[in-house]
PDB file of N, CA and C in Angstrom:
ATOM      1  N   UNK A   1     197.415  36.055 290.533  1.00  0.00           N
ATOM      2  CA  UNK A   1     197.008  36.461 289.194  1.00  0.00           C
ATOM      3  C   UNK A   1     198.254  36.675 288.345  1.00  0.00           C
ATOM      4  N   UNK A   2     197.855  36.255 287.329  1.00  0.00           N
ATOM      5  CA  UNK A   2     199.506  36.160 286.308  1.00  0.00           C
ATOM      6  C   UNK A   2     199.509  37.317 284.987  1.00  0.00           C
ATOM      7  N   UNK A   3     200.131  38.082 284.766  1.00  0.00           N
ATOM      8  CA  UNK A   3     199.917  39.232 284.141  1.00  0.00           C
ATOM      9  C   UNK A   3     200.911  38.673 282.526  1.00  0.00           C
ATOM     10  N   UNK A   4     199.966  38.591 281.263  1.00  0.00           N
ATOM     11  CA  UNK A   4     201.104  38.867 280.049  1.00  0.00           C
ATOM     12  C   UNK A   4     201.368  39.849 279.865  1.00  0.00           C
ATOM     13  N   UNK A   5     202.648  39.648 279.913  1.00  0.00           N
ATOM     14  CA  UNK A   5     204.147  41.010 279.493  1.00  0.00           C
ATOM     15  C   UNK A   5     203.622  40.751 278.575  1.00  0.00           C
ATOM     16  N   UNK A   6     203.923  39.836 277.243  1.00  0.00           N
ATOM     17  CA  UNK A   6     203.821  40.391 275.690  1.00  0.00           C
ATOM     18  C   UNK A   6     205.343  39.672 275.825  1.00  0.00           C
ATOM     19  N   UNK A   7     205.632  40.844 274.752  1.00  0.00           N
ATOM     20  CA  UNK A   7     207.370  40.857 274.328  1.00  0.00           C
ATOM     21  C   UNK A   7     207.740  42.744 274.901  1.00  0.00           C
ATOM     22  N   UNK A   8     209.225  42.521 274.133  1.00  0.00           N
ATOM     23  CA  UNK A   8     209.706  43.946 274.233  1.00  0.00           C
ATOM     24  C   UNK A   8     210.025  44.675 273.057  1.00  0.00           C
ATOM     25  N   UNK A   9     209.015  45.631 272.553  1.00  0.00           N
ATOM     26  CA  UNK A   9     209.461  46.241 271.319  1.00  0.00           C
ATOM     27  C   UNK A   9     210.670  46.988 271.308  1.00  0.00           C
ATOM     28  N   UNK A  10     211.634  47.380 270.127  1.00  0.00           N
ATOM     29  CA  UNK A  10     212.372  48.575 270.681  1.00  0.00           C
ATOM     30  C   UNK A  10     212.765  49.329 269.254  1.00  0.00           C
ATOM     31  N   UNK A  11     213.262  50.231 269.254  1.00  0.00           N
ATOM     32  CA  UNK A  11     213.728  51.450 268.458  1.00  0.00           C
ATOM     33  C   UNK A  11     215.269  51.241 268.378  1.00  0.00           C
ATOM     34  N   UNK A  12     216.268  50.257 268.760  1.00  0.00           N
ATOM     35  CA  UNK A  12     217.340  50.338 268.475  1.00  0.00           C
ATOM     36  C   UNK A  12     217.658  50.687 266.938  1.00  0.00           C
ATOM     37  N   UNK A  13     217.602  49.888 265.689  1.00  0.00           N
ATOM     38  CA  UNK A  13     217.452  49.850 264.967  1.00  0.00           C
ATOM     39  C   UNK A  13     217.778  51.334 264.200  1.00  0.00           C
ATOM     40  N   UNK A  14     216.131  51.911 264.341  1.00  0.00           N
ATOM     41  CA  UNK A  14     215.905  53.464 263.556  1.00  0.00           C
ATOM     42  C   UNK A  14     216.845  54.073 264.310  1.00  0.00           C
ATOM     43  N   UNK A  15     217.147  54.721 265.873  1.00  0.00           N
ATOM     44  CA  UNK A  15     218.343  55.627 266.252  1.00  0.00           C
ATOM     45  C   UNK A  15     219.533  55.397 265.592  1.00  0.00           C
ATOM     46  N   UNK A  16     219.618  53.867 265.676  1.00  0.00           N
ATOM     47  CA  UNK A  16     221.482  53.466 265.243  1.00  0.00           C
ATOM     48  C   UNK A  16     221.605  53.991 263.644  1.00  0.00           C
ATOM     49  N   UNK A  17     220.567  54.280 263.111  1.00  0.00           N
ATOM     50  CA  UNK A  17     220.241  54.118 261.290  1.00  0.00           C
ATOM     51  C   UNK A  17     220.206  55.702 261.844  1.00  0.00           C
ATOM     52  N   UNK A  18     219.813  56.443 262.664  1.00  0.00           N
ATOM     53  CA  UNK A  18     219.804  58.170 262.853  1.00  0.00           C
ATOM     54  C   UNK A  18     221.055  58.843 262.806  1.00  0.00           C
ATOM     55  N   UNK A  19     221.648  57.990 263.692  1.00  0.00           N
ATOM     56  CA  UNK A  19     222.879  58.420 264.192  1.00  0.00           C
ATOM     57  C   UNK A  19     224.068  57.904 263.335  1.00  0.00           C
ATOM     58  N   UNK A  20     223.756  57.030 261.858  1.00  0.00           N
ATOM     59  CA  UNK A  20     224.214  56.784 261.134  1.00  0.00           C
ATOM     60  C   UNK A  20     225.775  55.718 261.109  1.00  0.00           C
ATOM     61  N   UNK A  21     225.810  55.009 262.294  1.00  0.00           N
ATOM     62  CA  UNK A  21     226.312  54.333 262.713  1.00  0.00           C
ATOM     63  C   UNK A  21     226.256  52.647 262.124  1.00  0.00           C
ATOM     64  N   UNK A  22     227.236  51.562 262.146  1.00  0.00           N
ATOM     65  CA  UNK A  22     226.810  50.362 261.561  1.00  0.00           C
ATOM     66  C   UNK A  22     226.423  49.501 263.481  1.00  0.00           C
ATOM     67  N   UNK A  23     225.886  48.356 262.898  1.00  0.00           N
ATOM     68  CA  UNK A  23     225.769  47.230 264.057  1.00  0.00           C
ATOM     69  C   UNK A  23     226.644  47.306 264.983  1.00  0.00           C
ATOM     70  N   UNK A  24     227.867  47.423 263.945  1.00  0.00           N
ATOM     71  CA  UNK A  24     229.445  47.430 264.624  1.00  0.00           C
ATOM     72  C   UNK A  24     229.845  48.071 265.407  1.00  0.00           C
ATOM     73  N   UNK A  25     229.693  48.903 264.971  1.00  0.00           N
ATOM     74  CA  UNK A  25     229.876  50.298 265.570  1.00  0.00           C
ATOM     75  C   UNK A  25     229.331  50.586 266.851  1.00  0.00           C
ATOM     76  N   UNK A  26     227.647  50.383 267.038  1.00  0.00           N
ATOM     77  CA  UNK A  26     227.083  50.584 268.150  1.00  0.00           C
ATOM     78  C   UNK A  26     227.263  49.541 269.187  1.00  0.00           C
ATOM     79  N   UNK A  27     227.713  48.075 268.759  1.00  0.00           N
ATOM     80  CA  UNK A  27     228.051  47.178 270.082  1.00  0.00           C
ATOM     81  C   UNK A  27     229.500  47.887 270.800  1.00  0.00           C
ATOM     82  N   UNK A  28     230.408  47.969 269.773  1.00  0.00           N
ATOM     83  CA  UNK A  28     231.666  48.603 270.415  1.00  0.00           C
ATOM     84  C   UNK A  28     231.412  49.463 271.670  1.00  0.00           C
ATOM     85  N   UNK A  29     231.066  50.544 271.076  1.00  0.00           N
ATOM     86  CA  UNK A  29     231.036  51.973 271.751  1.00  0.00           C
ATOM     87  C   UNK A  29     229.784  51.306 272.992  1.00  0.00           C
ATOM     88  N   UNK A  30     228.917  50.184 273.186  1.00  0.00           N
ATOM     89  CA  UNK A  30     228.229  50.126 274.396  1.00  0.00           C
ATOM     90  C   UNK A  30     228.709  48.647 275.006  1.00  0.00           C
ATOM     91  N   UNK A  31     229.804  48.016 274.566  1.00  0.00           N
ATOM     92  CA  UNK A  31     230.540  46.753 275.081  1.00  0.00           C
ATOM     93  C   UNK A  31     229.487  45.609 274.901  1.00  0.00           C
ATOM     94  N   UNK A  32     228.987  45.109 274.083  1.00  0.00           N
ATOM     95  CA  UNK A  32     228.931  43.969 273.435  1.00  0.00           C
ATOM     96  C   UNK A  32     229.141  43.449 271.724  1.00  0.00           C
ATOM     97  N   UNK A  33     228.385  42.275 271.440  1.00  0.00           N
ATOM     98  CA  UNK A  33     229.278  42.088 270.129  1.00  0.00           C
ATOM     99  C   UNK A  33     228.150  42.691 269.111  1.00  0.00           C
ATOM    100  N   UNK A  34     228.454  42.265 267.922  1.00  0.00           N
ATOM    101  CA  UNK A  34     227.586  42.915 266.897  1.00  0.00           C
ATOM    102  C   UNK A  34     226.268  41.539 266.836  1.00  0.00           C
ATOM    103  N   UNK A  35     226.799  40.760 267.252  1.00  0.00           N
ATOM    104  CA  UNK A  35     225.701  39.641 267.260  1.00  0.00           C
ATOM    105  C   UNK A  35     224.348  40.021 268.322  1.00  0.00           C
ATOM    106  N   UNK A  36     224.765  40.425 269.119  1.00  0.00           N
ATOM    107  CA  UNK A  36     224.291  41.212 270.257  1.00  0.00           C
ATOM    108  C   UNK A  36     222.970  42.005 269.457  1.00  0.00           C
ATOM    109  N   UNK A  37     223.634  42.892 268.929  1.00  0.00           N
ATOM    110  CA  UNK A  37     223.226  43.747 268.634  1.00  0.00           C
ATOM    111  C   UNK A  37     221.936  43.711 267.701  1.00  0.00           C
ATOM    112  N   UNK A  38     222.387  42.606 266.867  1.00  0.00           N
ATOM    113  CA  UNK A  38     221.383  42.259 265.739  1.00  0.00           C
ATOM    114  C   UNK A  38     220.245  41.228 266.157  1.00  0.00           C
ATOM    115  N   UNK A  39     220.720  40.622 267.229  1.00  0.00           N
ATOM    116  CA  UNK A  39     219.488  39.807 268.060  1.00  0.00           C
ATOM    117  C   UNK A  39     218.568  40.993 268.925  1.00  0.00           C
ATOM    118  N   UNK A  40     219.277  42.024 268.985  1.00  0.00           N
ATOM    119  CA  UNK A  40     218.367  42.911 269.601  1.00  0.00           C
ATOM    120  C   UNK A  40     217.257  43.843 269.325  1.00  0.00           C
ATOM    121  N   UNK A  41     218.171  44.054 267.183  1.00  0.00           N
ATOM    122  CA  UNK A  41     217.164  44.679 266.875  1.00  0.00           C
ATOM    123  C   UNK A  41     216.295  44.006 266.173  1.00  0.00           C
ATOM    124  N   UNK A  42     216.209  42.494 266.084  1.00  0.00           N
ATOM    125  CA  UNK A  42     215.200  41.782 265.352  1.00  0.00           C
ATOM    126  C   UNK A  42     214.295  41.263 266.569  1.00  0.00           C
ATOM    127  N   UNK A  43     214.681  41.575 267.897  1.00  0.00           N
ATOM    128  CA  UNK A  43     213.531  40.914 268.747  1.00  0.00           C
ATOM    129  C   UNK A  43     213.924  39.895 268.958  1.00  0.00           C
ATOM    130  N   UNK A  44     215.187  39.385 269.133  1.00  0.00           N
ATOM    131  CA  UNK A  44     214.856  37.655 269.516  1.00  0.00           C
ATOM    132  C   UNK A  44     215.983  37.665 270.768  1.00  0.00           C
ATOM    133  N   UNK A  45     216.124  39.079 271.079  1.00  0.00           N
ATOM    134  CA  UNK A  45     216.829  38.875 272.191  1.00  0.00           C
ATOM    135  C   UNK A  45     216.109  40.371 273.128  1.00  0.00           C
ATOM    136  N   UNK A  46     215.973  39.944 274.373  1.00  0.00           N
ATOM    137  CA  UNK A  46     215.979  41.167 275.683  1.00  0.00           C
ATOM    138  C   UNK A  46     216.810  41.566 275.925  1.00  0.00           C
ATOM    139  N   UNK A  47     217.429  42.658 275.882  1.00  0.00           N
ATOM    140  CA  UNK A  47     218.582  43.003 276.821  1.00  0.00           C
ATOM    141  C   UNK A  47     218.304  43.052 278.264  1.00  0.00           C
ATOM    142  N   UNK A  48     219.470  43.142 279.267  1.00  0.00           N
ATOM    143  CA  UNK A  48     218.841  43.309 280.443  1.00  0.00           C
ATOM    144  C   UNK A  48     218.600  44.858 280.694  1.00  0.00           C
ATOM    145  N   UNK A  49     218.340  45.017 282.208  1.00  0.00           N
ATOM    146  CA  UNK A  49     217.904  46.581 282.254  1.00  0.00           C
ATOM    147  C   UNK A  49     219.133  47.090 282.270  1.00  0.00           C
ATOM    148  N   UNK A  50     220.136  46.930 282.873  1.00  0.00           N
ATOM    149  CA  UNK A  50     221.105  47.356 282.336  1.00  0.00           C
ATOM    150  C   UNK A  50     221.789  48.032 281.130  1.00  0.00           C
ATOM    151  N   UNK A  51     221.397  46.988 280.243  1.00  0.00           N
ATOM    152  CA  UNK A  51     222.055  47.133 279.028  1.00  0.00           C
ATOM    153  C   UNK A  51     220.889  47.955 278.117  1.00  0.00           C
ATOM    154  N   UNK A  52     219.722  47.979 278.179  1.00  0.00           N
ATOM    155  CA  UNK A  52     218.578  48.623 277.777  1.00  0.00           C
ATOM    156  C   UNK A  52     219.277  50.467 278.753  1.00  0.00           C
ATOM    157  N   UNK A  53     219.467  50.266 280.030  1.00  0.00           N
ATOM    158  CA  UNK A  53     219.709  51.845 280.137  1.00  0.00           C
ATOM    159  C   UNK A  53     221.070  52.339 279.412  1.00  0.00           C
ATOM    160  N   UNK A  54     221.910  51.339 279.311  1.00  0.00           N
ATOM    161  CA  UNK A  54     223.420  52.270 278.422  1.00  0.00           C
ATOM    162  C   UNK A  54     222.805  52.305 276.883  1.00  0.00           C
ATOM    163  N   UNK A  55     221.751  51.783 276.310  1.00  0.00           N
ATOM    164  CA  UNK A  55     221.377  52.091 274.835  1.00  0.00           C
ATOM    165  C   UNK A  55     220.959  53.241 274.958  1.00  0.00           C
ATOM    166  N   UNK A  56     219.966  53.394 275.853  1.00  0.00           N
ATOM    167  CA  UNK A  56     218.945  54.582 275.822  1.00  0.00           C
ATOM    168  C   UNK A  56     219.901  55.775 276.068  1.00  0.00           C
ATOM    169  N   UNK A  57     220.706  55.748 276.867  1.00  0.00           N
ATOM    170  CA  UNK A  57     221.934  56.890 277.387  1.00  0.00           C
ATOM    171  C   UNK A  57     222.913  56.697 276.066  1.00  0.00           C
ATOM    172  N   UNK A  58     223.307  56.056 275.633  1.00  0.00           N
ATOM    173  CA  UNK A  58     223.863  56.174 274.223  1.00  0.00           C
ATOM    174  C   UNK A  58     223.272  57.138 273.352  1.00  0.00           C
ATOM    175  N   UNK A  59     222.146  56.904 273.105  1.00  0.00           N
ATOM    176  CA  UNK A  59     221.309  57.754 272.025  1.00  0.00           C
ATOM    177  C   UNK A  59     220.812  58.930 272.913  1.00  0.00           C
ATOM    178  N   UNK A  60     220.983  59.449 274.182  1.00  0.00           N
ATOM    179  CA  UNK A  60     220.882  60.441 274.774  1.00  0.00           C
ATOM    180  C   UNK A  60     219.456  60.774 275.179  1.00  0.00           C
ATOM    181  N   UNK A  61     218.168  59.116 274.752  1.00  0.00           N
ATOM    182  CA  UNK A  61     217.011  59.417 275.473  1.00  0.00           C
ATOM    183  C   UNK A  61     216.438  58.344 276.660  1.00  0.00           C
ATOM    184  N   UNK A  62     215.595  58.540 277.126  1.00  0.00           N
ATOM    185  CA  UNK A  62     214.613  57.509 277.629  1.00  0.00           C
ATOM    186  C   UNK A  62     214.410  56.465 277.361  1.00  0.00           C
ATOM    187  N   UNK A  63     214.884  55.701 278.383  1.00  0.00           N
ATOM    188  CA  UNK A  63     214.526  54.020 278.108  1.00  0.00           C
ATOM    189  C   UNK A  63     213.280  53.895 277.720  1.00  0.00           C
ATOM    190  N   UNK A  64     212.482  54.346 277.422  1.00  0.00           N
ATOM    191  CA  UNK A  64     210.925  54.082 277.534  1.00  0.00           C
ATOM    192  C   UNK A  64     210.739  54.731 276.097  1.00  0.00           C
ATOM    193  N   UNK A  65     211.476  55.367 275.837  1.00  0.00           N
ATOM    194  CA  UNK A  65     211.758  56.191 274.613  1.00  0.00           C
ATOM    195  C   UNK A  65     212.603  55.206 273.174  1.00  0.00           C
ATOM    196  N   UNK A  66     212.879  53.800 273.447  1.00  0.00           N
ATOM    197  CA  UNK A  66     213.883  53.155 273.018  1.00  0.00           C
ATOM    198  C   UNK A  66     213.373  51.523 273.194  1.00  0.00           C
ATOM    199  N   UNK A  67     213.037  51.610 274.217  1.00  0.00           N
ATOM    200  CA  UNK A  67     211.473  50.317 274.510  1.00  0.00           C
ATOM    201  C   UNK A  67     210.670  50.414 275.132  1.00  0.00           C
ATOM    202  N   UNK A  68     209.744  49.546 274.737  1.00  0.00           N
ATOM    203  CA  UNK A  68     208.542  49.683 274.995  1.00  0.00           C
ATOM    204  C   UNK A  68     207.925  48.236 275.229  1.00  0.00           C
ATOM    205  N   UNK A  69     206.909  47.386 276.212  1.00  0.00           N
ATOM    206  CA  UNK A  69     206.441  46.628 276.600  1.00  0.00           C
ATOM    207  C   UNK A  69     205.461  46.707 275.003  1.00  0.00           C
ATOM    208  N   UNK A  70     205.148  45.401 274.410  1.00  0.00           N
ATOM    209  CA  UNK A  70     203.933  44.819 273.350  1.00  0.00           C
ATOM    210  C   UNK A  70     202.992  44.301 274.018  1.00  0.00           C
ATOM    211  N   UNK A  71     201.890  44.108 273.313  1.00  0.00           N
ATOM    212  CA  UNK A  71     200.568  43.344 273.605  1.00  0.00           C
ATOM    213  C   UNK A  71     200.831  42.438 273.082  1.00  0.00           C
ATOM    214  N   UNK A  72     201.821  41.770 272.286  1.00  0.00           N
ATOM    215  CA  UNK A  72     202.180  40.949 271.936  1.00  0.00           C
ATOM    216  C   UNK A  72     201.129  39.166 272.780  1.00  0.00           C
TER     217      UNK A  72
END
């Protein structure tokens, strides 16, 4: 049986805009580029789990708190 994921929503975006930070800024400080960054918060890129747990630990919450699985 084959299950749809959807996509992966996420909250990068609004924290980085909280924490008042640019694109720039937040690839630096978590080691990738700003391109990175902006494919991430428009959705056209996944991060891996990896890189989804140093965002969430960046902003000091829950991966689950930062993404979230769509019905997409």
């Amino acid at each position: 049986m084959k299950v749809d994921m959807g996509g992966i929503q996420n909250k990068v975006a609004l924290f980085r805009k909280k924490f008042g930070i640019t694109q720039g800024e937040l690839a630096e400080r978590i080691g990738v580029s700003r391109q990175t960054v902006v494919a991430i918060e428009k959705g056209n890129y996944t991060p891996s789990l990896l890189l989804g747990f140093i965002i969430a630990k960046f902003f000091g919450k829950k991966v689950e708190e930062v993404f979230e699985l769509s019905d997409k």
